[in-house]
C-alpha atoms as a PDB file:
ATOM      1  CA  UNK A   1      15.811   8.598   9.587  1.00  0.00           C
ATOM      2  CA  UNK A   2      13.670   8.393   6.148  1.00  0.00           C
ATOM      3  CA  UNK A   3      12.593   4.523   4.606  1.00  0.00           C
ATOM      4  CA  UNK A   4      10.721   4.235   1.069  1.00  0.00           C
ATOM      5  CA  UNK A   5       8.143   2.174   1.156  1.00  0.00           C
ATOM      6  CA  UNK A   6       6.485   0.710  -1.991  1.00  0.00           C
ATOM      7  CA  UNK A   7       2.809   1.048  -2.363  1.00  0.00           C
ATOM      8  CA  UNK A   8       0.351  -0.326  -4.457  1.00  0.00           C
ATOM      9  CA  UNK A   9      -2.721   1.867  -5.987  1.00  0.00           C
ATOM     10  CA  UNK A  10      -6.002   0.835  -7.138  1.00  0.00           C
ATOM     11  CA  UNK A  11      -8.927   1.754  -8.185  1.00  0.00           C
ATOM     12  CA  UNK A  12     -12.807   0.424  -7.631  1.00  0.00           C
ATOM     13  CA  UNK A  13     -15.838   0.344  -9.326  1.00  0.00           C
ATOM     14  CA  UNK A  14     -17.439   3.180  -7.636  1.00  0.00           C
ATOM     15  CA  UNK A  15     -14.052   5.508  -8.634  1.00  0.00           C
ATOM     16  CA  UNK A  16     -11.834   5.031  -4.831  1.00  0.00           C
ATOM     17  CA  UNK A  17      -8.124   4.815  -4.588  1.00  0.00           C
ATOM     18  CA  UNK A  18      -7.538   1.926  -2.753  1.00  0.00           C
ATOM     19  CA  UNK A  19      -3.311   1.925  -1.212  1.00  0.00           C
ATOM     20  CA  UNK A  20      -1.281  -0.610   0.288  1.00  0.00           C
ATOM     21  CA  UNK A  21       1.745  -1.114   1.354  1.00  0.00           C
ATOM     22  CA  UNK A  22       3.021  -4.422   0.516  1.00  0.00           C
ATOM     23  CA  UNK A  23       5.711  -4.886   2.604  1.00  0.00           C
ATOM     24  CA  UNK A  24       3.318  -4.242   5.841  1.00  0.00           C
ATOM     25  CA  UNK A  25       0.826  -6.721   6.905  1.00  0.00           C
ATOM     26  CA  UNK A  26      -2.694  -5.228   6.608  1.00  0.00           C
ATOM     27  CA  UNK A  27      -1.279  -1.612   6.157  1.00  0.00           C
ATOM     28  CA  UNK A  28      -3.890  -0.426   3.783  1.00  0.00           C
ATOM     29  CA  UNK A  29      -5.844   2.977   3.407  1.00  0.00           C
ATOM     30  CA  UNK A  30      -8.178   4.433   0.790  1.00  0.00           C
ATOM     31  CA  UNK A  31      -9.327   7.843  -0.585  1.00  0.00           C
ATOM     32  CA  UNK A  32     -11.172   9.788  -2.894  1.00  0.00           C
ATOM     33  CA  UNK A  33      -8.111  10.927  -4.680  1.00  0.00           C
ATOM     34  CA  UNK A  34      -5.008   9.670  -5.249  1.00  0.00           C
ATOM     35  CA  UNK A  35      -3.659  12.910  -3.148  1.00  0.00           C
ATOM     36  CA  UNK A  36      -6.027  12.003  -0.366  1.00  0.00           C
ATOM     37  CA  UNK A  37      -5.357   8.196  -0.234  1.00  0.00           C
ATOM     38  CA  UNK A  38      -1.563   8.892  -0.430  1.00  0.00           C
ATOM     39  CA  UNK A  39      -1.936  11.096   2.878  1.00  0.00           C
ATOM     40  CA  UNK A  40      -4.070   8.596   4.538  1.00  0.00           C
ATOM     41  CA  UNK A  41      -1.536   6.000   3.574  1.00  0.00           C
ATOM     42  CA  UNK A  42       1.564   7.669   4.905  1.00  0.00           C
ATOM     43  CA  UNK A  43      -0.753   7.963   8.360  1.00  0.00           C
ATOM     44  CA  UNK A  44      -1.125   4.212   8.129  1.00  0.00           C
ATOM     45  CA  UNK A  45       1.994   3.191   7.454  1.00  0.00           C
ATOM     46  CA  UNK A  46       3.420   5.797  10.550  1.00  0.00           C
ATOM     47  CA  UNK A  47       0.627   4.313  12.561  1.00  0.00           C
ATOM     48  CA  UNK A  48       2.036   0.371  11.853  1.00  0.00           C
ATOM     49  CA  UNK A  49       5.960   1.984  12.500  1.00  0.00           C
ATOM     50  CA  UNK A  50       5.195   2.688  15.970  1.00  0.00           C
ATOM     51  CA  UNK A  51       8.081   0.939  18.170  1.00  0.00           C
ATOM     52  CA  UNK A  52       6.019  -2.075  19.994  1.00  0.00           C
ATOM     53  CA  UNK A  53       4.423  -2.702  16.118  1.00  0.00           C
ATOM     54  CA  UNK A  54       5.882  -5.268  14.562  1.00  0.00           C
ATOM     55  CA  UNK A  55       4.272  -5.389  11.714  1.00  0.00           C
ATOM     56  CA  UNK A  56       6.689  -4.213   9.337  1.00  0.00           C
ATOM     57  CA  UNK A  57       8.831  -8.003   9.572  1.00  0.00           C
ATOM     58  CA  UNK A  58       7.020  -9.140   6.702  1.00  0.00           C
ATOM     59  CA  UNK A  59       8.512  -9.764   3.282  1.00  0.00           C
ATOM     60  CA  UNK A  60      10.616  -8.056   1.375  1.00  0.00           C
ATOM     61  CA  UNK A  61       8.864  -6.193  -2.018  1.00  0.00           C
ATOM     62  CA  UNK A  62      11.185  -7.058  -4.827  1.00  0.00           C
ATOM     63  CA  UNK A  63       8.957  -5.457  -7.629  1.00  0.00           C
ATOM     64  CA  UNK A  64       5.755  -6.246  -9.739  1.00  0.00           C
ATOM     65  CA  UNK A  65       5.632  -8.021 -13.646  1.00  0.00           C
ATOM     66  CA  UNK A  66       2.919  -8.204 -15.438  1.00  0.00           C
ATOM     67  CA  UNK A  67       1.758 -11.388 -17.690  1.00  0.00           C
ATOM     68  CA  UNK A  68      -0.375 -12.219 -20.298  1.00  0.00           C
ATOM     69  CA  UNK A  69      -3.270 -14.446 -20.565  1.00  0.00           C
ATOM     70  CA  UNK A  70      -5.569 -15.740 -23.124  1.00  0.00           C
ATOM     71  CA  UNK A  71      -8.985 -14.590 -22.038  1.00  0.00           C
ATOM     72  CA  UNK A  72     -11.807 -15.989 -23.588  1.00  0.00           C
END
């Protein structure tokens, strides 16, 4: 059986691809490419789907929005 999981990239000051996956508590990964961090995030997120993890009982992702604000 296959699941999608949604996952949220970033990127920090010093140029790393920071990945989570929101719908797993703490399941979060990094790498030096997006490639890379997307391997090292499917890892974690097989690592958190083991069967006595229950990690994945979190919340469900319903999407992202983005809004505007007056920055001064």
């Amino acid at each position: 059986m296959k699941r999608n999981f949604p996952i949220i990239i970033e990127q920090d000051d010093d140029g790393i691809f920071i990945v989570e996956c929101p719908t797993i508590k703490g399941c979060r990964s990094y790498g030096h490419s997006i490639e890379e961090a997307m391997v090292n995030m499917r890892e974690a997120i097989e690592a958190c789907l083991e069967p006595e993890d229950t990690c994945i009982n979190g919340p469900r992702f319903l999407g992202w929005r983005e809004i505007e604000v007056a920055v001064p």
